[in-house]
N, C-alpha and C. Protein backbone atom coordinates (compact mmCIF):
# COMPACT_ATOMS: atom_id res chain seq x y z
N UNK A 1 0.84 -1.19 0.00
CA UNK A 1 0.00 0.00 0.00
C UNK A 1 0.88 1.24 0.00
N UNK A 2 1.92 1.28 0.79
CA UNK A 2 2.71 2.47 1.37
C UNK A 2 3.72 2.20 -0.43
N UNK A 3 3.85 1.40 -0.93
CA UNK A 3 4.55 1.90 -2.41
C UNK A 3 3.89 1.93 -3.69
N UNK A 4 2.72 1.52 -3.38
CA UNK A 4 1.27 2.48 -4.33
C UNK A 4 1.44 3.63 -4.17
N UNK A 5 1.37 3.98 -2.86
CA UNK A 5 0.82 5.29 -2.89
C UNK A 5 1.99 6.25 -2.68
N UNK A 6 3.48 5.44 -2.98
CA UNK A 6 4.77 6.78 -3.30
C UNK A 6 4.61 6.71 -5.01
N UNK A 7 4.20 5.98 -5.38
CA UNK A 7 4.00 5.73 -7.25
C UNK A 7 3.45 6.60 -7.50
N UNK A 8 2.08 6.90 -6.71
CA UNK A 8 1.08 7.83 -7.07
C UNK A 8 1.67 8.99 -6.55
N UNK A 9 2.01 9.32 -6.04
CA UNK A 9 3.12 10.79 -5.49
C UNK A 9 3.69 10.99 -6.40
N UNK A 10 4.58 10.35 -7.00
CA UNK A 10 5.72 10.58 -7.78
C UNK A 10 5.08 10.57 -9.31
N UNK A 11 4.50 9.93 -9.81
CA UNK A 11 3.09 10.02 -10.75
C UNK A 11 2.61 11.98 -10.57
N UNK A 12 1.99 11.96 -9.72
CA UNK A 12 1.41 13.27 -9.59
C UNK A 12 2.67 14.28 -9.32
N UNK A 13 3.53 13.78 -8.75
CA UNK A 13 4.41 15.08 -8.38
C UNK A 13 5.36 15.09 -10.10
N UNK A 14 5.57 14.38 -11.03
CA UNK A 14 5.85 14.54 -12.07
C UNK A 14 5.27 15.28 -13.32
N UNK A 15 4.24 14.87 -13.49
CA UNK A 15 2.70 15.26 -13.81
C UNK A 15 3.01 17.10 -13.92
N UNK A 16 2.99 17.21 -12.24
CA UNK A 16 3.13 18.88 -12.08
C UNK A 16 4.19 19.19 -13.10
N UNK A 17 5.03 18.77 -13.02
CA UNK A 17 6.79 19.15 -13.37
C UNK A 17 6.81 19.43 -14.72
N UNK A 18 5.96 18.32 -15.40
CA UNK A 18 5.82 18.12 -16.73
C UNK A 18 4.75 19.09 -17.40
N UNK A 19 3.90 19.33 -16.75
CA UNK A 19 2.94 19.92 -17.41
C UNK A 19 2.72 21.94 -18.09
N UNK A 20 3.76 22.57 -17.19
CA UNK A 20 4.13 23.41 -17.83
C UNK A 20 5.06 23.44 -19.31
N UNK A 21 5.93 22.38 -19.53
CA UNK A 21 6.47 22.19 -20.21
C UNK A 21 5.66 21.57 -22.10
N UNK A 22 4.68 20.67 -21.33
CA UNK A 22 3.27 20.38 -22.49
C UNK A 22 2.45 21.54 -22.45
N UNK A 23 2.29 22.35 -21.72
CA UNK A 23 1.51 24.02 -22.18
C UNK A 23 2.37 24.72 -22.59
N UNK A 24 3.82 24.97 -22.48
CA UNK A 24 4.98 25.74 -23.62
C UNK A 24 4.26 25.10 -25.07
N UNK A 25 4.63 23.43 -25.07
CA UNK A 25 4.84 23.34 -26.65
C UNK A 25 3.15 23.37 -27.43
N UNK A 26 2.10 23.32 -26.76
CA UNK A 26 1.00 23.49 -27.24
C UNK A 26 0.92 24.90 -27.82
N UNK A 27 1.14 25.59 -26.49
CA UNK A 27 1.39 27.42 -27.05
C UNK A 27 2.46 27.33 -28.04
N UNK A 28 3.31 26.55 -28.14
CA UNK A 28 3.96 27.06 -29.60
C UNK A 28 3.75 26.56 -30.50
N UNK A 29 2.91 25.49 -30.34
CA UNK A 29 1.96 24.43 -31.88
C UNK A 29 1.26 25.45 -32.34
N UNK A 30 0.54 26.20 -31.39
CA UNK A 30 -0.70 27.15 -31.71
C UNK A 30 -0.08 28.55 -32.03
N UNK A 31 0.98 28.84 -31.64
CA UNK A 31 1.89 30.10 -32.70
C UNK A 31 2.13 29.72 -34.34
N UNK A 32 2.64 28.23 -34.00
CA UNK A 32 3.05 27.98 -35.35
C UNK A 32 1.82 27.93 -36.30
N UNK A 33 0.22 27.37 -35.96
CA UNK A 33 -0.55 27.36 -36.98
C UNK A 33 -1.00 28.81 -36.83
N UNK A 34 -1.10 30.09 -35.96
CA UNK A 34 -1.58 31.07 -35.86
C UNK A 34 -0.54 31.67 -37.43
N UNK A 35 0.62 31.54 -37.14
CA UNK A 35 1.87 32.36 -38.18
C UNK A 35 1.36 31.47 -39.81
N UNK A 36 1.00 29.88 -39.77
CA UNK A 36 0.62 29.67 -40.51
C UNK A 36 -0.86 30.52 -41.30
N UNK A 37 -1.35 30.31 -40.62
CA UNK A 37 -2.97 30.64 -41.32
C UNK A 37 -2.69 32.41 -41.50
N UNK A 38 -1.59 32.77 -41.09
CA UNK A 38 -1.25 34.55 -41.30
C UNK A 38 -0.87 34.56 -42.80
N UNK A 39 0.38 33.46 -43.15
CA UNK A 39 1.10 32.86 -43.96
C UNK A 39 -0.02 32.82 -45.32
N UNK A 40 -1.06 32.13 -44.87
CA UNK A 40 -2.25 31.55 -46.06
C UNK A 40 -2.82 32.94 -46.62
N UNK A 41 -3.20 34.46 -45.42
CA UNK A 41 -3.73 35.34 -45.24
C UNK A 41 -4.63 35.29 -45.71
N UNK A 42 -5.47 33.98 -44.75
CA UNK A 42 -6.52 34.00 -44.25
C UNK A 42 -7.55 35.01 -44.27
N UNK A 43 -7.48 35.96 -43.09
CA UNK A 43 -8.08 37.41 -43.17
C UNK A 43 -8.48 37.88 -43.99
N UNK A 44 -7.54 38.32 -45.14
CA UNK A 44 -7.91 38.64 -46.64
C UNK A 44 -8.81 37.89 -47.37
N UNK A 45 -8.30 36.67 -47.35
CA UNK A 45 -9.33 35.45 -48.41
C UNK A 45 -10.50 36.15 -47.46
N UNK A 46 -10.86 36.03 -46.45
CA UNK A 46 -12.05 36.17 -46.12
C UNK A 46 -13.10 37.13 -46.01
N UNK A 47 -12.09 38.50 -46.34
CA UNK A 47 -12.35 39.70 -46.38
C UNK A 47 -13.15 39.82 -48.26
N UNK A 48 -12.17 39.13 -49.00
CA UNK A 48 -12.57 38.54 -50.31
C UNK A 48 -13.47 37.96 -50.48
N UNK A 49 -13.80 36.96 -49.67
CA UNK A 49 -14.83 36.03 -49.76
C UNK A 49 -16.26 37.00 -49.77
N UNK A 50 -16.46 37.72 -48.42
CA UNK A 50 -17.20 38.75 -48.31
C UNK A 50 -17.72 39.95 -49.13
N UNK A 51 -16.44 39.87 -50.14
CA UNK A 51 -16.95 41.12 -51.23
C UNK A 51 -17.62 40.21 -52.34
N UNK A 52 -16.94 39.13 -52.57
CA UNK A 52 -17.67 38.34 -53.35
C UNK A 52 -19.23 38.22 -53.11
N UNK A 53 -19.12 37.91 -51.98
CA UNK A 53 -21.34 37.71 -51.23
C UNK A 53 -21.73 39.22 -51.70
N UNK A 54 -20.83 39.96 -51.34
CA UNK A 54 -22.10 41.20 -51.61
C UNK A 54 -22.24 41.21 -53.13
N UNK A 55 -21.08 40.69 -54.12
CA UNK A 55 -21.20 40.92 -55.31
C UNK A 55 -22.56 39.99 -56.20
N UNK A 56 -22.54 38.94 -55.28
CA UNK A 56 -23.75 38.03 -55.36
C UNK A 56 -25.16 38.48 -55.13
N UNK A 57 -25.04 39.48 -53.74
CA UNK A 57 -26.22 39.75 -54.07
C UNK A 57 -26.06 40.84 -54.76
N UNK A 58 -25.52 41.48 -55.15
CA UNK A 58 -25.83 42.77 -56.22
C UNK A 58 -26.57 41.44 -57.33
N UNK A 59 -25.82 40.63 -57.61
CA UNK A 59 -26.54 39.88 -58.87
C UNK A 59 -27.93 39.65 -58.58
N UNK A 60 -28.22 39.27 -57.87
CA UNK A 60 -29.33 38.64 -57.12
C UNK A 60 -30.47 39.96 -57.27
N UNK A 61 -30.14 41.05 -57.04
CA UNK A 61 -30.84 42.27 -57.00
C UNK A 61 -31.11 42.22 -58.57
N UNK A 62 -30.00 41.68 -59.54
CA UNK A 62 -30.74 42.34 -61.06
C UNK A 62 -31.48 40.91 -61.63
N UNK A 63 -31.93 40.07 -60.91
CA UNK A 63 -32.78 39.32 -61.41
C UNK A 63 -34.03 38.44 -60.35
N UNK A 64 -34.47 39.76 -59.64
CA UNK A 64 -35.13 40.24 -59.07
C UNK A 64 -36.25 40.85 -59.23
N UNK A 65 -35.99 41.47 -60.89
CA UNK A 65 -36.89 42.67 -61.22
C UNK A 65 -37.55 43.36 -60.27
N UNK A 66 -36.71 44.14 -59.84
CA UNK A 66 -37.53 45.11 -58.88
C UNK A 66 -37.63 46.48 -59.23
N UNK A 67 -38.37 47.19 -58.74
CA UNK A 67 -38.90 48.42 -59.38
C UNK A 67 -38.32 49.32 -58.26
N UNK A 68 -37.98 50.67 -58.95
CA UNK A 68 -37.31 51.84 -58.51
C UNK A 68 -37.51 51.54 -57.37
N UNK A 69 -38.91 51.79 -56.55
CA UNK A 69 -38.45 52.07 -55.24
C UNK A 69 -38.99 51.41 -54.48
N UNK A 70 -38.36 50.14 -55.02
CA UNK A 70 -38.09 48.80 -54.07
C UNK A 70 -36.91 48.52 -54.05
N UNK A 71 -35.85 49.14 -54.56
CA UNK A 71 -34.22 49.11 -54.75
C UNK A 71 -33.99 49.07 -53.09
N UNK A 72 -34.13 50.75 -53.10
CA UNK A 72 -33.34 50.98 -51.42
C UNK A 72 -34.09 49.69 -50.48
N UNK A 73 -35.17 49.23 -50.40
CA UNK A 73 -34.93 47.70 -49.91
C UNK A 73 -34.45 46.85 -49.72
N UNK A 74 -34.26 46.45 -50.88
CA UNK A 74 -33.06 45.18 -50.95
C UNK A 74 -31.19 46.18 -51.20
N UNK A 75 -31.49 47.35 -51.22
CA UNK A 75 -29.73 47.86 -50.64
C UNK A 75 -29.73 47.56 -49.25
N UNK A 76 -30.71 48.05 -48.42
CA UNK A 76 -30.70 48.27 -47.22
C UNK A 76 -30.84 46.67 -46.26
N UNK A 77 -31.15 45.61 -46.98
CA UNK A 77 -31.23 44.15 -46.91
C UNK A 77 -29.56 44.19 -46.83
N UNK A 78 -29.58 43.88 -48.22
CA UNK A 78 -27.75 43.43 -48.79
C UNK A 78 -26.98 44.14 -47.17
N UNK A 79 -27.18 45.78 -47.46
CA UNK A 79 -25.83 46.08 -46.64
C UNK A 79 -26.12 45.42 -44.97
N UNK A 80 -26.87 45.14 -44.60
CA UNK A 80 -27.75 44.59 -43.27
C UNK A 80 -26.97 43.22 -43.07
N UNK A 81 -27.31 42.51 -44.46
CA UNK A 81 -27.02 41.25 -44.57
C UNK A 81 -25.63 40.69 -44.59
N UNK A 82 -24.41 41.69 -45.31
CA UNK A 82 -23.23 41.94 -45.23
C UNK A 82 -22.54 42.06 -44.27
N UNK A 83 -23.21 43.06 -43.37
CA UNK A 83 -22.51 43.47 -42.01
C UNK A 83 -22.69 42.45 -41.19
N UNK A 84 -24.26 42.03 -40.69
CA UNK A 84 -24.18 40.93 -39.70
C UNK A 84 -23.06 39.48 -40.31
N UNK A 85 -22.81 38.91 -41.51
CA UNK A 85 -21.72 38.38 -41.82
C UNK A 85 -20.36 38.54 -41.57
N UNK A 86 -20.23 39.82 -41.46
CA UNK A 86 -18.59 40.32 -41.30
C UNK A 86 -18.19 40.61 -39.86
N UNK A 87 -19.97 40.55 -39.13
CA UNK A 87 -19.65 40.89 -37.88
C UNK A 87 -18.92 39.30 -36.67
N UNK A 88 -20.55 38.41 -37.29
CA UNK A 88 -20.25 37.40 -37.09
C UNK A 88 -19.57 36.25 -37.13
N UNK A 89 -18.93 36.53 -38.69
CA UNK A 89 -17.99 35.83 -38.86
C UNK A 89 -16.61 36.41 -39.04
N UNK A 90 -16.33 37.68 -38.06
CA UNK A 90 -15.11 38.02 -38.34
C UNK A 90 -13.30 37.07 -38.52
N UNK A 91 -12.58 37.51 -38.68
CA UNK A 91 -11.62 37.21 -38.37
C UNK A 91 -11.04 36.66 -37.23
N UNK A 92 -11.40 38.17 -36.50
CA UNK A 92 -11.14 38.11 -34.49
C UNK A 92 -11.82 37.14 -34.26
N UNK A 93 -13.48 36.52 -34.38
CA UNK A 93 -13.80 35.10 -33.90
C UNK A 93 -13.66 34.22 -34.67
N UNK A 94 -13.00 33.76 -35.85
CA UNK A 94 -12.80 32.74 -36.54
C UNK A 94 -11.22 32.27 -36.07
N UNK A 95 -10.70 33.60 -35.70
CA UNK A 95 -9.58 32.53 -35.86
C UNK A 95 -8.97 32.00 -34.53
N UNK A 96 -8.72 31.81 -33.54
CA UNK A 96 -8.87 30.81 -32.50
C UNK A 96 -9.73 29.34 -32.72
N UNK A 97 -10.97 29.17 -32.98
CA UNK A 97 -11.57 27.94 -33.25
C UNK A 97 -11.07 27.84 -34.35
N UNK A 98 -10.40 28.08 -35.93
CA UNK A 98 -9.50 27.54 -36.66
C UNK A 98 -8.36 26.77 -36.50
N UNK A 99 -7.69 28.14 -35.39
CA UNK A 99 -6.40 27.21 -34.79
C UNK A 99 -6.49 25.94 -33.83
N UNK A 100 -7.77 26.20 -33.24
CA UNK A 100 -8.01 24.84 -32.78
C UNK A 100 -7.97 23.48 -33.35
N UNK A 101 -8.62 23.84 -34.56
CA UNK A 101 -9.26 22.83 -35.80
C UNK A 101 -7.89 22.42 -36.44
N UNK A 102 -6.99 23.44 -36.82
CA UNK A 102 -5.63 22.98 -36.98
C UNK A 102 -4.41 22.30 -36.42
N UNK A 103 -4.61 22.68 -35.00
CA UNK A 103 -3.97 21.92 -34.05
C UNK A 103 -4.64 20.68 -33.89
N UNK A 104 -5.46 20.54 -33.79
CA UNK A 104 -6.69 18.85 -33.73
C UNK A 104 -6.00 17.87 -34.83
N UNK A 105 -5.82 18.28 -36.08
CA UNK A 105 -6.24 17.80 -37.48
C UNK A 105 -4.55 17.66 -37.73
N UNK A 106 -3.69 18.56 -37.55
CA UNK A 106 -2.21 18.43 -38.33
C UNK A 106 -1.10 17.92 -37.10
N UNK A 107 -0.69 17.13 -37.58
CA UNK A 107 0.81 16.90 -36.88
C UNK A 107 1.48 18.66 -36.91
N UNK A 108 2.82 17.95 -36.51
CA UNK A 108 3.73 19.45 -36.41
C UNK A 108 4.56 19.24 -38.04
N UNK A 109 4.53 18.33 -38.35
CA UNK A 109 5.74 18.18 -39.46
C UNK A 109 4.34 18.72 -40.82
N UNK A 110 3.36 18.28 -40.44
CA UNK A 110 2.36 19.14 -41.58
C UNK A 110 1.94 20.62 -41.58
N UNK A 111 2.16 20.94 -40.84
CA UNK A 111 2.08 22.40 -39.99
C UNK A 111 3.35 22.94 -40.79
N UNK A 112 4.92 22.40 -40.36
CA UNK A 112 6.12 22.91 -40.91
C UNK A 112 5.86 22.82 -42.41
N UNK A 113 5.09 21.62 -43.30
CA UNK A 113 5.21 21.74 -44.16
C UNK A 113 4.36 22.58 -45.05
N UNK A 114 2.99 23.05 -44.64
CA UNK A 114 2.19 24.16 -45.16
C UNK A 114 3.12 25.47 -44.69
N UNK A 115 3.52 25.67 -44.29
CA UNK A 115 4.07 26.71 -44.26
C UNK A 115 5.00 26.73 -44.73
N UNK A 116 5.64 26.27 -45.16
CA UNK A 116 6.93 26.42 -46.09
C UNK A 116 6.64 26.48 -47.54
N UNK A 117 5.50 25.95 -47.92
CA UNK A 117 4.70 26.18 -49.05
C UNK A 117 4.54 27.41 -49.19
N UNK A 118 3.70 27.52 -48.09
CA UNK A 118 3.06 29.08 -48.03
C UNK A 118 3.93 30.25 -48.15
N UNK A 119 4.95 29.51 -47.81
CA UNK A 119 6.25 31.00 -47.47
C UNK A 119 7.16 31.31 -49.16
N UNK A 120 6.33 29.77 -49.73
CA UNK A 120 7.16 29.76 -50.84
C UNK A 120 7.02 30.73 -52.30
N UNK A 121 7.80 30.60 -53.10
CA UNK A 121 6.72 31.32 -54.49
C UNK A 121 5.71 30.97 -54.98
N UNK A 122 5.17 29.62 -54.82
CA UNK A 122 4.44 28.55 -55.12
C UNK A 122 3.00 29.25 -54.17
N UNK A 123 3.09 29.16 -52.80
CA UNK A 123 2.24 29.10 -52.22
C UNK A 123 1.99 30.93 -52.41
N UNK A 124 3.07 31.88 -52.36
CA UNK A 124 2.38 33.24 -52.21
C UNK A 124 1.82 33.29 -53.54
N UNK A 125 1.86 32.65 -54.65
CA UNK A 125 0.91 32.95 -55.84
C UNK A 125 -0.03 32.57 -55.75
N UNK A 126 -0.30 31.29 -55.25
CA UNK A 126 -1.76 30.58 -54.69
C UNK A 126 -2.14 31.79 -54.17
N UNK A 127 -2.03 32.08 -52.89
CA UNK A 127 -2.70 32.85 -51.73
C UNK A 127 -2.99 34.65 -52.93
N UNK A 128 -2.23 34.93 -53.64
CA UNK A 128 -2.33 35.93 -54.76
C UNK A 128 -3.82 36.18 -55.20
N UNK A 129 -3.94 34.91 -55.90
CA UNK A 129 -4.50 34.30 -56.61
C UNK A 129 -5.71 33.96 -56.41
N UNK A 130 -6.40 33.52 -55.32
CA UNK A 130 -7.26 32.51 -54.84
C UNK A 130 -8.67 33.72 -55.06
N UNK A 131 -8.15 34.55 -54.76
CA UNK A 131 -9.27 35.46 -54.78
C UNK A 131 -10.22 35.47 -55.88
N UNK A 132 -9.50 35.54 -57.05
CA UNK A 132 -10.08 35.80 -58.19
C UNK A 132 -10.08 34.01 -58.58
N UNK A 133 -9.66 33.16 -58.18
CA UNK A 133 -10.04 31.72 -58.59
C UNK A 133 -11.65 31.49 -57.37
N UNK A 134 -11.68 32.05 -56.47
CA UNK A 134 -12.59 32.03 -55.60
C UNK A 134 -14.11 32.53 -56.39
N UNK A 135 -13.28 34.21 -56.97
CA UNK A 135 -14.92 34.64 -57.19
C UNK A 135 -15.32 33.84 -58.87
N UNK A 136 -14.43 33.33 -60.04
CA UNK A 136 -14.56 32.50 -60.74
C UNK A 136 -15.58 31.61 -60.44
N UNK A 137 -15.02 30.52 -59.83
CA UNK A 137 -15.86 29.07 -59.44
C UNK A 137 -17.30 29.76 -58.68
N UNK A 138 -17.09 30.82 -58.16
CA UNK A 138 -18.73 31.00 -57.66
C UNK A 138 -19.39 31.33 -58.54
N UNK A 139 -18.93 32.30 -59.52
CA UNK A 139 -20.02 32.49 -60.91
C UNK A 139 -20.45 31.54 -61.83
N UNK A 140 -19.52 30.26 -62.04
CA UNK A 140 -19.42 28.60 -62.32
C UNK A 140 -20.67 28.26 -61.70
N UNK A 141 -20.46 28.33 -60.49
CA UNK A 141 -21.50 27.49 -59.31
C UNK A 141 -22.83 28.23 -59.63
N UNK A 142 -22.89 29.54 -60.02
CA UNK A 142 -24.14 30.50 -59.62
C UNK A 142 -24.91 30.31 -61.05
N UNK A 143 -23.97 30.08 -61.95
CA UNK A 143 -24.58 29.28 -63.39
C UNK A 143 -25.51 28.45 -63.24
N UNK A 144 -25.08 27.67 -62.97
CA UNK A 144 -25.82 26.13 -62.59
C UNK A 144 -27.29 26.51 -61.54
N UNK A 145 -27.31 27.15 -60.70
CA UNK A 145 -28.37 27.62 -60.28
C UNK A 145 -29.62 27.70 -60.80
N UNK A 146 -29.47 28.37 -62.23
CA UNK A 146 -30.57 28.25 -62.58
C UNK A 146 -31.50 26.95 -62.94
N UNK A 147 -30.67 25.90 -63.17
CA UNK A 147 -31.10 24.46 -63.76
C UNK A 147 -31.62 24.06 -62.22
N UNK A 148 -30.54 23.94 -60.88
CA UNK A 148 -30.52 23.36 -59.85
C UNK A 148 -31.74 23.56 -59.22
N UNK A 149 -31.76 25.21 -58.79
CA UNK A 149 -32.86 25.49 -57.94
C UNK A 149 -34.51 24.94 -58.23
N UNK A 150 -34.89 24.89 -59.78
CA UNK A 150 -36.01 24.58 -59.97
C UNK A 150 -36.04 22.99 -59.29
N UNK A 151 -34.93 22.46 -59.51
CA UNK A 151 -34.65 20.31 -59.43
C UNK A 151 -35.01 20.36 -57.88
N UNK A 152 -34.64 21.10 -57.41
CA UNK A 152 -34.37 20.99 -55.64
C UNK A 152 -36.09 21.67 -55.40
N UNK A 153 -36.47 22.41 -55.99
CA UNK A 153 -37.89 23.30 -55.17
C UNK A 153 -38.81 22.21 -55.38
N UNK A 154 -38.66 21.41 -57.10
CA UNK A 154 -39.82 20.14 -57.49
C UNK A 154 -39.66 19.33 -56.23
N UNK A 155 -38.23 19.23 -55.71
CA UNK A 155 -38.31 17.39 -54.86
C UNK A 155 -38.66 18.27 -53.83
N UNK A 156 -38.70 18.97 -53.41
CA UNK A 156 -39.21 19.80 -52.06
C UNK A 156 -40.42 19.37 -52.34
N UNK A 157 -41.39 20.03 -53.39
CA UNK A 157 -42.73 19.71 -52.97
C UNK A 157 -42.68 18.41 -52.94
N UNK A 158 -42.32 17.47 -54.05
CA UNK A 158 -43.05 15.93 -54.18
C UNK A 158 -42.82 15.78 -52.57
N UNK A 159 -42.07 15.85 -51.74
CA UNK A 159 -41.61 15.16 -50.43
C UNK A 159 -42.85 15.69 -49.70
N UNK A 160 -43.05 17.30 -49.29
CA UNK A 160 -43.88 17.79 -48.35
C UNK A 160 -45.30 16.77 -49.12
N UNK A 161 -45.39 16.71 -50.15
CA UNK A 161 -46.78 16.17 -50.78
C UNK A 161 -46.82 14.82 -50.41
N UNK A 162 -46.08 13.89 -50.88
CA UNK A 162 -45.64 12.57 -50.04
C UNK A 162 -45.73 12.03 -48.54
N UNK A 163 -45.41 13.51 -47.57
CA UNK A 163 -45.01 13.11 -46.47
C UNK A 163 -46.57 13.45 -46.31
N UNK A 164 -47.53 14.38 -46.47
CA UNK A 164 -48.64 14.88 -46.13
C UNK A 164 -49.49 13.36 -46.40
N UNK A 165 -49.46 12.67 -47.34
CA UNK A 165 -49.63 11.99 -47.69
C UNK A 165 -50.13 10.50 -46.86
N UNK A 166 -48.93 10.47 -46.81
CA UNK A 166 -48.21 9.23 -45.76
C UNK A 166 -49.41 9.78 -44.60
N UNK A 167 -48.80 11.08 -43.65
CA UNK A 167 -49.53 10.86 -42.54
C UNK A 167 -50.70 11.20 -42.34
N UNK A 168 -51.33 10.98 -43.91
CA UNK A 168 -52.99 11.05 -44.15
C UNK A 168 -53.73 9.74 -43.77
N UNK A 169 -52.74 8.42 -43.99
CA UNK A 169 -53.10 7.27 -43.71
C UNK A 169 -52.81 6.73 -42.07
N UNK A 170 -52.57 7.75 -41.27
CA UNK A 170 -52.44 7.12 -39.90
C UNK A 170 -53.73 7.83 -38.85
């Protein structure tokens, strides 16, 4: 009993010893993906991303047909709709639960190795770049919309009609 319980002493009194030393290297896992995702500039893509949505709905506004003065409506929507986005999904709260998600998900040697990408010519042309490959593929995507949305509103009803259906017989 009496050398159980020096195990468990020495167990716990190690524990202590050790454990500042595993909160150093966590805090510096979480520098290294913080400098990473700076590296990606993050912020920006997302700041990008955001001009893109409003540029969407500007689209969205011209096939809308709306009449003169139902405009300042849907401006006063959009810019409403913009802000609570940029508010909510800022930077300042995205990026901690990112770095979380990055520290979870990457070793350290994948961590060293996105960033060395990133630091590279390779990766600062990506990160250049992405913006305008970003708002591309959404006008791609926003194409297709027109075919999609009708496919998706039909199986919407058949289902609500189906399901009404169904629990007509119980």
């Amino acid at each position: 009993m009496k050398l159980t319980r020096c195990i468990a002493f020495a167990l716990l009194g190690t524990s202590f010893l050790l454990a500042p030393l595993v909160h150093a290297d966590a805090s510096a896992r979480r520098a290294q993906v913080e400098q990473l995702l700076l590296e990606m500039h993050m912020d920006t893509t997302m700041n990008a991303m955001y001009d893109q949505m409003e540029q969407l709905l500007v689209n969205m506004q011209n096939g809308l047909d709306l009449k003169d003065d139902e405009k300042p409506l849907f401006e006063a929507f959009a810019h409403n709709y913009s802000k609570i986005m940029r508010d909510e999904l800022s930077w300042d709260k995205l990026k901690q639960p990112l770095i979380d998600i990055y520290v979870k998900h990457y070793t350290d040697k994948e961590i060293a190795d996105m960033s060395a990408f990133y630091a590279s010519e390779s990766g600062r042309s990506m990160v250049a770049k992405m913006p305008q490959v970003m708002q591309e593929s959404m006008q791609v995507s926003q194409s297709f919309l027109g075919t999609l949305l009708p496919k998706v509103e039909a199986l919407q009803k058949e289902f609500a009609e189906k399901l009404k259906a169904k629990r007509a017989e119980h």
